[in-house]
PDB file of N, CA and C in Angstrom:
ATOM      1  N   UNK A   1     -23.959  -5.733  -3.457  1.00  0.00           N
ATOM      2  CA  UNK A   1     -24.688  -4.635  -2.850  1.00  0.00           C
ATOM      3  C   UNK A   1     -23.869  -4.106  -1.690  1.00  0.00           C
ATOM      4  N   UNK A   2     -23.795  -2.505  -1.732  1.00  0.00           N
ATOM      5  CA  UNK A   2     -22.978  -2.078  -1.238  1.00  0.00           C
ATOM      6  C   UNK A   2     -23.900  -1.549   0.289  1.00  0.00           C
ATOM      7  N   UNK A   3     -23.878  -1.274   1.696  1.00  0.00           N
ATOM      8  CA  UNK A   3     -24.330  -1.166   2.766  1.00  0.00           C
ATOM      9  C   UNK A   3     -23.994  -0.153   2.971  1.00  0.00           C
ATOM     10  N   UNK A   4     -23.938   1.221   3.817  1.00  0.00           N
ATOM     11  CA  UNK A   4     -22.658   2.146   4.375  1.00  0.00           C
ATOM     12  C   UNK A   4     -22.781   1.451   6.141  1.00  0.00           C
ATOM     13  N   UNK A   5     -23.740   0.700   6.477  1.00  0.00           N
ATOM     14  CA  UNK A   5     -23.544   0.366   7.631  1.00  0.00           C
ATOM     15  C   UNK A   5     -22.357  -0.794   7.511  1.00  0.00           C
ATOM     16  N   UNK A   6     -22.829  -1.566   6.537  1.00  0.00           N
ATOM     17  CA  UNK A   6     -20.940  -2.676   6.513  1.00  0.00           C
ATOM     18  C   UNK A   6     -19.767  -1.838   6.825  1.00  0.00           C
ATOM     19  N   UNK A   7     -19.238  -0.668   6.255  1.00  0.00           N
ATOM     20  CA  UNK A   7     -18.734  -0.100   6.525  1.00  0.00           C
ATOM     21  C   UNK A   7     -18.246   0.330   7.648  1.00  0.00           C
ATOM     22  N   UNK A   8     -19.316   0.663   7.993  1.00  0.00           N
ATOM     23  CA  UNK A   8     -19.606   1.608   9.487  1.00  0.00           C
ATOM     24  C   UNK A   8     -18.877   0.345  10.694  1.00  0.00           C
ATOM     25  N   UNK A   9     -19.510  -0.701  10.803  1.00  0.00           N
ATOM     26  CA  UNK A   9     -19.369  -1.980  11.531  1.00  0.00           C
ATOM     27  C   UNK A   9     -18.794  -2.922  11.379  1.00  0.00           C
ATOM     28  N   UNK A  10     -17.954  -2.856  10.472  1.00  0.00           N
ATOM     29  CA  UNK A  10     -16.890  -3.665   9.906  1.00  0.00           C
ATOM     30  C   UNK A  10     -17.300  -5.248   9.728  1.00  0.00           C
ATOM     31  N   UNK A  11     -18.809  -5.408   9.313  1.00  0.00           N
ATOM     32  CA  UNK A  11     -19.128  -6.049   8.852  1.00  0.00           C
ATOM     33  C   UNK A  11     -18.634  -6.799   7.512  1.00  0.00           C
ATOM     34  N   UNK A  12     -19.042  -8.415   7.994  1.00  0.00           N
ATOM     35  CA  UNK A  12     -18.017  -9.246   6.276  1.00  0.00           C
ATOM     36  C   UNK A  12     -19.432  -9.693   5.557  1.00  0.00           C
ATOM     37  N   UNK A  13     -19.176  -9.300   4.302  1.00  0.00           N
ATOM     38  CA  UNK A  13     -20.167  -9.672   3.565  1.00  0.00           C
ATOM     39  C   UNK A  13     -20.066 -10.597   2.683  1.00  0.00           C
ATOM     40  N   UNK A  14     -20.403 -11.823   2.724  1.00  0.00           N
ATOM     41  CA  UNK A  14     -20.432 -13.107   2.038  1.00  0.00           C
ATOM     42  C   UNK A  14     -21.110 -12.965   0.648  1.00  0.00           C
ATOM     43  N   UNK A  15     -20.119 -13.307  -0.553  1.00  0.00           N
ATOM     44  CA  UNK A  15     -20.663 -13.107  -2.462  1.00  0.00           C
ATOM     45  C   UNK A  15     -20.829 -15.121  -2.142  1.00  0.00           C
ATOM     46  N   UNK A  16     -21.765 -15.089  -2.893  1.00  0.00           N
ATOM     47  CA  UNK A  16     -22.407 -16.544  -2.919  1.00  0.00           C
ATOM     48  C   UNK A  16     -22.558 -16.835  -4.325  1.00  0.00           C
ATOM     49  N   UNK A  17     -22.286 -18.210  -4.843  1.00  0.00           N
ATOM     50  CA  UNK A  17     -22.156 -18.209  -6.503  1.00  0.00           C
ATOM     51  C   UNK A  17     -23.461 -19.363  -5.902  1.00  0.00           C
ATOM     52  N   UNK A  18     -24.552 -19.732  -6.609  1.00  0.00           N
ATOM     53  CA  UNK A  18     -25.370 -20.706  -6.433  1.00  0.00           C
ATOM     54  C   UNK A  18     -25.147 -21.119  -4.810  1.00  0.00           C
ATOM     55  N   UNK A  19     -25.715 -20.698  -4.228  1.00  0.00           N
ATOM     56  CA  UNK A  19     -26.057 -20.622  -2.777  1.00  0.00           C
ATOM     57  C   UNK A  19     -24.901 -21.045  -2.009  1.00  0.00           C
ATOM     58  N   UNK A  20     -23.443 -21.009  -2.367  1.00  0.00           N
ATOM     59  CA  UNK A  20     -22.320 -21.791  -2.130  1.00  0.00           C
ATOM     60  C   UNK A  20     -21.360 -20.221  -1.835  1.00  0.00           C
ATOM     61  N   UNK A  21     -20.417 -20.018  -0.551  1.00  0.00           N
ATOM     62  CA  UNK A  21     -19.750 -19.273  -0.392  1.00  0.00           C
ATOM     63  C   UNK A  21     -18.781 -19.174  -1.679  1.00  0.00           C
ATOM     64  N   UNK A  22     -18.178 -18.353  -2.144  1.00  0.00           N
ATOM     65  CA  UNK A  22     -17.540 -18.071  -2.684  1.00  0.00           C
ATOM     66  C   UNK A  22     -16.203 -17.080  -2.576  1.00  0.00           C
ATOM     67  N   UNK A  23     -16.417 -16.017  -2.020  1.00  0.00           N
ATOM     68  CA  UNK A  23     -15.895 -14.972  -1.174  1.00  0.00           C
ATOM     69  C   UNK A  23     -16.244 -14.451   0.244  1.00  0.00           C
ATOM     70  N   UNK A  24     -15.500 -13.475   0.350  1.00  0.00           N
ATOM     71  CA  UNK A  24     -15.812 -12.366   1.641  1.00  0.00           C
ATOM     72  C   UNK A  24     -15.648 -11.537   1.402  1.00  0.00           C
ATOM     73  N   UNK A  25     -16.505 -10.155   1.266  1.00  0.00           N
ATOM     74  CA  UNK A  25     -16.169  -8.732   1.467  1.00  0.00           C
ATOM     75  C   UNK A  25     -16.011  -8.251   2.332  1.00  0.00           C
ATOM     76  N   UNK A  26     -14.867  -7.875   2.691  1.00  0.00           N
ATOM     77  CA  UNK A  26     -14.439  -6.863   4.322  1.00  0.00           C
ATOM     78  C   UNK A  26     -14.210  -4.998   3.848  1.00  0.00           C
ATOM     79  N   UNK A  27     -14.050  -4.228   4.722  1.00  0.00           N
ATOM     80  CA  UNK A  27     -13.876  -3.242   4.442  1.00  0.00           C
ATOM     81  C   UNK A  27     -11.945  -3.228   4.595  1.00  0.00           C
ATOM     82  N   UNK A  28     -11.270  -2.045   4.141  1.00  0.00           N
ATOM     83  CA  UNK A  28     -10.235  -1.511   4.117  1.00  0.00           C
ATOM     84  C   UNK A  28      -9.580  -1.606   5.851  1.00  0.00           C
ATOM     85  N   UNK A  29     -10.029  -1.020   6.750  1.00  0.00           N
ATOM     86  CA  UNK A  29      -9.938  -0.855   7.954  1.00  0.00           C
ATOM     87  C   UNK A  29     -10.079  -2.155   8.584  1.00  0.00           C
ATOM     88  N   UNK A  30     -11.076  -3.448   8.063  1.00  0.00           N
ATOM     89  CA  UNK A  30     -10.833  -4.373   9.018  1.00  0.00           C
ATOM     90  C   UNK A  30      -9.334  -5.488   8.220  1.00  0.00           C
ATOM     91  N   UNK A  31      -9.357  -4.967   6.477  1.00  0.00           N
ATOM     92  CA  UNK A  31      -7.937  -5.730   6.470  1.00  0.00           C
ATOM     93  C   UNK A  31      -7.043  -5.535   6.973  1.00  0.00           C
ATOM     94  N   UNK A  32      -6.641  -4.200   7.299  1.00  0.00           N
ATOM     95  CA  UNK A  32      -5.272  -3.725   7.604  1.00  0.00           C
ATOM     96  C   UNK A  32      -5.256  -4.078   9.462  1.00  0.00           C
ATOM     97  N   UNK A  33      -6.388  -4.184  10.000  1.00  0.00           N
ATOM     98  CA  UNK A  33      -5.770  -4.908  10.925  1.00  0.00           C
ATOM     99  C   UNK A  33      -5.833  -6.046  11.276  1.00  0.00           C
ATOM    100  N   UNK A  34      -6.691  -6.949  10.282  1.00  0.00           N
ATOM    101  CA  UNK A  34      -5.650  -7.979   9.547  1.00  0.00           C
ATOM    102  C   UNK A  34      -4.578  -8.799   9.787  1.00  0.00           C
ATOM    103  N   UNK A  35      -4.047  -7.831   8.781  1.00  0.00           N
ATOM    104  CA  UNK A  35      -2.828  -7.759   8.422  1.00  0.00           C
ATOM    105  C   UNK A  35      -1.903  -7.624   9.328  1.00  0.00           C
ATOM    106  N   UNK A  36      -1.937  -6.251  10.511  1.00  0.00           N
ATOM    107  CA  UNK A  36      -1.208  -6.171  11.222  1.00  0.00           C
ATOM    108  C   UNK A  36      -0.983  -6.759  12.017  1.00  0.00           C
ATOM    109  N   UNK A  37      -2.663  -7.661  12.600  1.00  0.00           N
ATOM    110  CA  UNK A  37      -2.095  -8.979  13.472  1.00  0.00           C
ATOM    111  C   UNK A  37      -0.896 -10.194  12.943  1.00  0.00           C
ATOM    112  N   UNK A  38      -1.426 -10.353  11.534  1.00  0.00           N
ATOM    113  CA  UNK A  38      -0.982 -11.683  11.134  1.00  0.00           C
ATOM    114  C   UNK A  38       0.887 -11.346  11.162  1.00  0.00           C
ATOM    115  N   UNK A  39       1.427  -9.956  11.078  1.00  0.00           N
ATOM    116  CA  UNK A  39       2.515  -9.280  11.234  1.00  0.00           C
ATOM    117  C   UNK A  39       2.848  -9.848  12.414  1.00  0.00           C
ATOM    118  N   UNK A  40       2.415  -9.428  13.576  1.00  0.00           N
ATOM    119  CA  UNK A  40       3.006  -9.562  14.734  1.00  0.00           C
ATOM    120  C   UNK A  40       2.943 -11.485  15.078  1.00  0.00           C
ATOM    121  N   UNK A  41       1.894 -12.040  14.637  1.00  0.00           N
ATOM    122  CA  UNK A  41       1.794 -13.052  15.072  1.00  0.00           C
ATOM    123  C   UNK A  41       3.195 -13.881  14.038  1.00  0.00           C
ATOM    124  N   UNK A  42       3.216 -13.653  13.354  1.00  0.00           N
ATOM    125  CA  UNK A  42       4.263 -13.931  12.207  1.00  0.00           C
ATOM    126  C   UNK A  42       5.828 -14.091  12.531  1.00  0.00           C
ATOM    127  N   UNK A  43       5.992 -13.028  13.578  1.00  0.00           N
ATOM    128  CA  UNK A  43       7.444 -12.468  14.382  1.00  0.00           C
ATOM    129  C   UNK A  43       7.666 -13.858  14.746  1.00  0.00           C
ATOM    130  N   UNK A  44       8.940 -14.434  14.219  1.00  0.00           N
ATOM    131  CA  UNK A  44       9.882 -15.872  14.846  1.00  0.00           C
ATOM    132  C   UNK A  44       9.860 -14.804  16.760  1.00  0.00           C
ATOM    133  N   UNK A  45       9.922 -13.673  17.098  1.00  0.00           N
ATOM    134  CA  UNK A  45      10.277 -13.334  18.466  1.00  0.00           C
ATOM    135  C   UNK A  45       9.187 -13.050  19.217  1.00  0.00           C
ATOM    136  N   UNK A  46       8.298 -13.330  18.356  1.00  0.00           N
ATOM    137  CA  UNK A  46       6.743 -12.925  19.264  1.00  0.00           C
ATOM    138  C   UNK A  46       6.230 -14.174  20.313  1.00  0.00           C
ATOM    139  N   UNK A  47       6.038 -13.980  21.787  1.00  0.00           N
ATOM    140  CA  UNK A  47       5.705 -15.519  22.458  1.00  0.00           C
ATOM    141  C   UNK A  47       3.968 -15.196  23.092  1.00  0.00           C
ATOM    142  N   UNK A  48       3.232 -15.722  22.039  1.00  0.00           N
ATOM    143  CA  UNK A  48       1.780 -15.459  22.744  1.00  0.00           C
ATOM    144  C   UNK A  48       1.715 -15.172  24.118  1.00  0.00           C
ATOM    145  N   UNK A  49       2.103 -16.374  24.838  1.00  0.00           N
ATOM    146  CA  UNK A  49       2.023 -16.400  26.363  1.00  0.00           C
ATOM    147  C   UNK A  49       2.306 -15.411  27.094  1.00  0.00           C
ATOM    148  N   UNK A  50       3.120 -14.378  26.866  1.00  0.00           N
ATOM    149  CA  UNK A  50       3.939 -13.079  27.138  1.00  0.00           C
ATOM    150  C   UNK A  50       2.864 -12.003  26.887  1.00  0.00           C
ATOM    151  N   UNK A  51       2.679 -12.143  25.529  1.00  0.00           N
ATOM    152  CA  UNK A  51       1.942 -10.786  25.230  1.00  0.00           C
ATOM    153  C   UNK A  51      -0.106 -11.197  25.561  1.00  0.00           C
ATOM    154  N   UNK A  52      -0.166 -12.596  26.223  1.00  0.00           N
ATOM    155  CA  UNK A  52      -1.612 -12.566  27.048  1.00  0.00           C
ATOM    156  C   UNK A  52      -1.314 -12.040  28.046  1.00  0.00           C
ATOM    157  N   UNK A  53      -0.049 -12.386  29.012  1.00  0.00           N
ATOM    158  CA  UNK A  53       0.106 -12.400  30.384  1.00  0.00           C
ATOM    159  C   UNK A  53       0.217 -10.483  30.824  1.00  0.00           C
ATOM    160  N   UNK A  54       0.711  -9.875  29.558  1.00  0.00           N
ATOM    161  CA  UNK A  54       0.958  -8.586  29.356  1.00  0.00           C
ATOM    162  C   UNK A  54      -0.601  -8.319  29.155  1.00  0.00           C
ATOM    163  N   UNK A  55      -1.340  -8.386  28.391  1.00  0.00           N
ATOM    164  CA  UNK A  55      -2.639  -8.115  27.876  1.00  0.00           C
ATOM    165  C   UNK A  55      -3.342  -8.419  29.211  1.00  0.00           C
ATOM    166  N   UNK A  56      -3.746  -9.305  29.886  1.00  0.00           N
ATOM    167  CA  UNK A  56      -4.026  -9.286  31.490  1.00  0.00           C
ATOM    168  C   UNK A  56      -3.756  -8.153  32.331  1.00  0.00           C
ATOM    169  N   UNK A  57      -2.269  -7.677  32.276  1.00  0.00           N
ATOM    170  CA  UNK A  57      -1.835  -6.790  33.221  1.00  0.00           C
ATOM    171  C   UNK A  57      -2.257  -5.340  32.461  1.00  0.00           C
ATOM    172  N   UNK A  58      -2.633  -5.303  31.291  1.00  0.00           N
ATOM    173  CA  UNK A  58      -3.096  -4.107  30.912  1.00  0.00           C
ATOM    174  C   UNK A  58      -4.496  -3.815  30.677  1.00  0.00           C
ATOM    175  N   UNK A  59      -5.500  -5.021  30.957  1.00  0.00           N
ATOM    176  CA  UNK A  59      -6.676  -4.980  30.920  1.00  0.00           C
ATOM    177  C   UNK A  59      -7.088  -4.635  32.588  1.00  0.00           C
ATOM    178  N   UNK A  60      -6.534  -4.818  33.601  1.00  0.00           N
ATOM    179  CA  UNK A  60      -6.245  -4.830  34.675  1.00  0.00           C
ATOM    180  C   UNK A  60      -5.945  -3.180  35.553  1.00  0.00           C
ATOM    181  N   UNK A  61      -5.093  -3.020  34.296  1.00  0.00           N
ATOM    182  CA  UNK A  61      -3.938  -1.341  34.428  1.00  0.00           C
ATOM    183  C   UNK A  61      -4.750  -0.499  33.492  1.00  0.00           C
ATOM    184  N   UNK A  62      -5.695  -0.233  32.811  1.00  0.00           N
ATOM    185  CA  UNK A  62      -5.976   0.457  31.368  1.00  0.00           C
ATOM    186  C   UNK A  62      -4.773   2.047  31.578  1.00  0.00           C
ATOM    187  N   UNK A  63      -4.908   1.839  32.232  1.00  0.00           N
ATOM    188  CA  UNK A  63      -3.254   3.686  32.234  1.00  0.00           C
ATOM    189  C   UNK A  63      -2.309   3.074  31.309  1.00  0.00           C
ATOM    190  N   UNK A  64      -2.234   1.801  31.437  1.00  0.00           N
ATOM    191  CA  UNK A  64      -0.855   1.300  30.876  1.00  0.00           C
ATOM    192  C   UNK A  64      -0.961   1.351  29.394  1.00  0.00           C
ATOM    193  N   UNK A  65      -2.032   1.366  28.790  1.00  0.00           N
ATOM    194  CA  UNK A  65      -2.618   0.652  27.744  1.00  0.00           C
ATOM    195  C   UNK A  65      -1.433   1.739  26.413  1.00  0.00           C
ATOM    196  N   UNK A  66      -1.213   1.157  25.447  1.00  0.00           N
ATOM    197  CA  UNK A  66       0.097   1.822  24.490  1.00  0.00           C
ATOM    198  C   UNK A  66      -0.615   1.680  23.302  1.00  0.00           C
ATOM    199  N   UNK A  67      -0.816   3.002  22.491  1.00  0.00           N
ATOM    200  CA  UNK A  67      -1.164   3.225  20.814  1.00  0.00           C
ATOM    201  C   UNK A  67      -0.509   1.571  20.021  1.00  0.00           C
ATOM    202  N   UNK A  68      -1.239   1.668  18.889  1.00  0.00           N
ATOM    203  CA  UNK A  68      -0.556   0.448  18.486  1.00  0.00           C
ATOM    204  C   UNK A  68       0.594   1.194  17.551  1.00  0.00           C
ATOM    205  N   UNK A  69       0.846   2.422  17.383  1.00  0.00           N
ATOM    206  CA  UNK A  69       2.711   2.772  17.149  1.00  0.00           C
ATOM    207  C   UNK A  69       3.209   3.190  18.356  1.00  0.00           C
ATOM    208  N   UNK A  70       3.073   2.838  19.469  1.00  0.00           N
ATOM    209  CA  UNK A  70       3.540   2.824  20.804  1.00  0.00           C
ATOM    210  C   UNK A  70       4.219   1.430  20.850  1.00  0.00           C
ATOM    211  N   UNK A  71       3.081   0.160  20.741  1.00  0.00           N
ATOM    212  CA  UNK A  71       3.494  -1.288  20.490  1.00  0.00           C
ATOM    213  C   UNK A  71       4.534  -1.452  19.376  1.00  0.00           C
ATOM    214  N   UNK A  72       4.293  -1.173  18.274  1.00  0.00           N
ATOM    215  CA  UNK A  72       4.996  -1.308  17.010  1.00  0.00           C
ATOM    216  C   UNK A  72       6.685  -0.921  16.945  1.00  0.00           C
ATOM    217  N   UNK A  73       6.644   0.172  18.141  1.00  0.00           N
ATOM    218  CA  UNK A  73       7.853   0.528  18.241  1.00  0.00           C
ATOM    219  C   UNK A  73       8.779  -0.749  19.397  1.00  0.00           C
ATOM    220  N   UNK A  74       7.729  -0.734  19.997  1.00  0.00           N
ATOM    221  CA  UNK A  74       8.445  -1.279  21.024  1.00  0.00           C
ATOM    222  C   UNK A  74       8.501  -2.798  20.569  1.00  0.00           C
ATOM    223  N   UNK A  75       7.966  -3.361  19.550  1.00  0.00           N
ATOM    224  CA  UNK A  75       8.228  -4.729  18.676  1.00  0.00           C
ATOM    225  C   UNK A  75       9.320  -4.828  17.630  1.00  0.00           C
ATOM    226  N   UNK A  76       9.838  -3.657  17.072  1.00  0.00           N
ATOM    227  CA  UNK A  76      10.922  -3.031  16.534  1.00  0.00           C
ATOM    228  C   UNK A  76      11.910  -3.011  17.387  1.00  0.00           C
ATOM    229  N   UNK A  77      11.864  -2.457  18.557  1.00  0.00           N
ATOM    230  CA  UNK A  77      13.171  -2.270  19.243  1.00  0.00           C
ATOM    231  C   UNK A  77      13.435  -3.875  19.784  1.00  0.00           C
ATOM    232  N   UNK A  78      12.686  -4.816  20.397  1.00  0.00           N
ATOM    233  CA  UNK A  78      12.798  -6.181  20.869  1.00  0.00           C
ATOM    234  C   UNK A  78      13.786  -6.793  19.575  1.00  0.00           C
ATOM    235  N   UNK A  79      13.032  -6.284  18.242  1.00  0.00           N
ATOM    236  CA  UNK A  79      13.735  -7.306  17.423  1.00  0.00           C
ATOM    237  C   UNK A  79      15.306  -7.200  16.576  1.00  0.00           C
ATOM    238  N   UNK A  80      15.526  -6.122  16.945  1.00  0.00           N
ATOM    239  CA  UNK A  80      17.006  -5.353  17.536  1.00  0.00           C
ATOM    240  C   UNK A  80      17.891  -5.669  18.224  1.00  0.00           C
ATOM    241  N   UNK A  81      17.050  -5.039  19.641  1.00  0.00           N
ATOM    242  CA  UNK A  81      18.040  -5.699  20.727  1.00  0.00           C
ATOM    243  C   UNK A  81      17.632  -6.799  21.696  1.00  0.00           C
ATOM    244  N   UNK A  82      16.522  -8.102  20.867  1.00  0.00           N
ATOM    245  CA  UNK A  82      16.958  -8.717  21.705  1.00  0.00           C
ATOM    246  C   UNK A  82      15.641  -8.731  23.407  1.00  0.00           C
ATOM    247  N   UNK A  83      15.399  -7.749  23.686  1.00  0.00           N
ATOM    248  CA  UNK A  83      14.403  -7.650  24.591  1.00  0.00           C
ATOM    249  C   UNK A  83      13.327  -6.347  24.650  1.00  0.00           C
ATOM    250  N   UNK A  84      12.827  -6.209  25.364  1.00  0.00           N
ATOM    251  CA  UNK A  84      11.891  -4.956  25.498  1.00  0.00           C
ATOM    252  C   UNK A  84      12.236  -3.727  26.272  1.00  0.00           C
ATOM    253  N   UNK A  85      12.246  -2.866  25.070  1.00  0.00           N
ATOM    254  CA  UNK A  85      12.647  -1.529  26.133  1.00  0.00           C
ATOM    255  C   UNK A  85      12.255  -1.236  27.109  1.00  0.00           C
ATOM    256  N   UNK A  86      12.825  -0.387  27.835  1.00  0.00           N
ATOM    257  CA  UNK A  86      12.571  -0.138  29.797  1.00  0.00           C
ATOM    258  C   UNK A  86      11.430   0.760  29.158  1.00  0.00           C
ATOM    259  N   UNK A  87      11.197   1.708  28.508  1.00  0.00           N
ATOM    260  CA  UNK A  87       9.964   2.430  28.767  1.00  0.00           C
ATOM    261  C   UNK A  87       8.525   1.294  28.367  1.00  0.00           C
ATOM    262  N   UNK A  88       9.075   0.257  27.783  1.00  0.00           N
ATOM    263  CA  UNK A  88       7.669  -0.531  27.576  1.00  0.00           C
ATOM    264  C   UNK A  88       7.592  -1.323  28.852  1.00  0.00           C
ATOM    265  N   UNK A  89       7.902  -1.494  29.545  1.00  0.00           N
ATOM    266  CA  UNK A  89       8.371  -2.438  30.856  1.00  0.00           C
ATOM    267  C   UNK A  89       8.037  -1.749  32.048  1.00  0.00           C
ATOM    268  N   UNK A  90       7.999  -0.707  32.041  1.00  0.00           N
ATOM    269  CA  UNK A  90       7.589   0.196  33.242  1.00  0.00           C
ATOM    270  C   UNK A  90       6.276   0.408  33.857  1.00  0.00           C
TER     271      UNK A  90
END
């Protein structure tokens, strides 16, 4: 049974075979970000501790706060050269 509020709320909807989980239904929008976490968390160059201590200073700063293809770029360029560009650093 389909909801449009699941949708709406990115609600997970549990398929049950004899009262026993079986699956999860998620919508499109909550896989893909997902996905995109399990991406970044995935990075051999990604260091949690960094990107909380950053997440602090931007929960703190919200001006600072960067699109996630603002982030994406700037996780691209780290894994390049090595560190974080000066415009993400500023």
């Amino acid at each position: 049974m389909y909801r449009e509020s699941d949708h709406a709320t990115h609600d997970r909807v549990t398929i049950t075979r004899n009262g026993e989980p079986v699956a999860v239904l998620i919508s499109p929008a909550e896989l893909e970000s997902i996905d995109a976490t399990l991406e970044v968390l995935g990075d051999p160059g990604f260091n949690l501790a960094e990107f909380l201590s950053e997440r602090e200073y931007t929960d703190a700063h919200p001006e600072t706060v960067l699109s996630w293809e603002q982030f994406s770029l700037a996780l691209d360029f780290r894994a390049e050269h090595g560190q974080w560009p000066e415009w993400y650093l500023e």
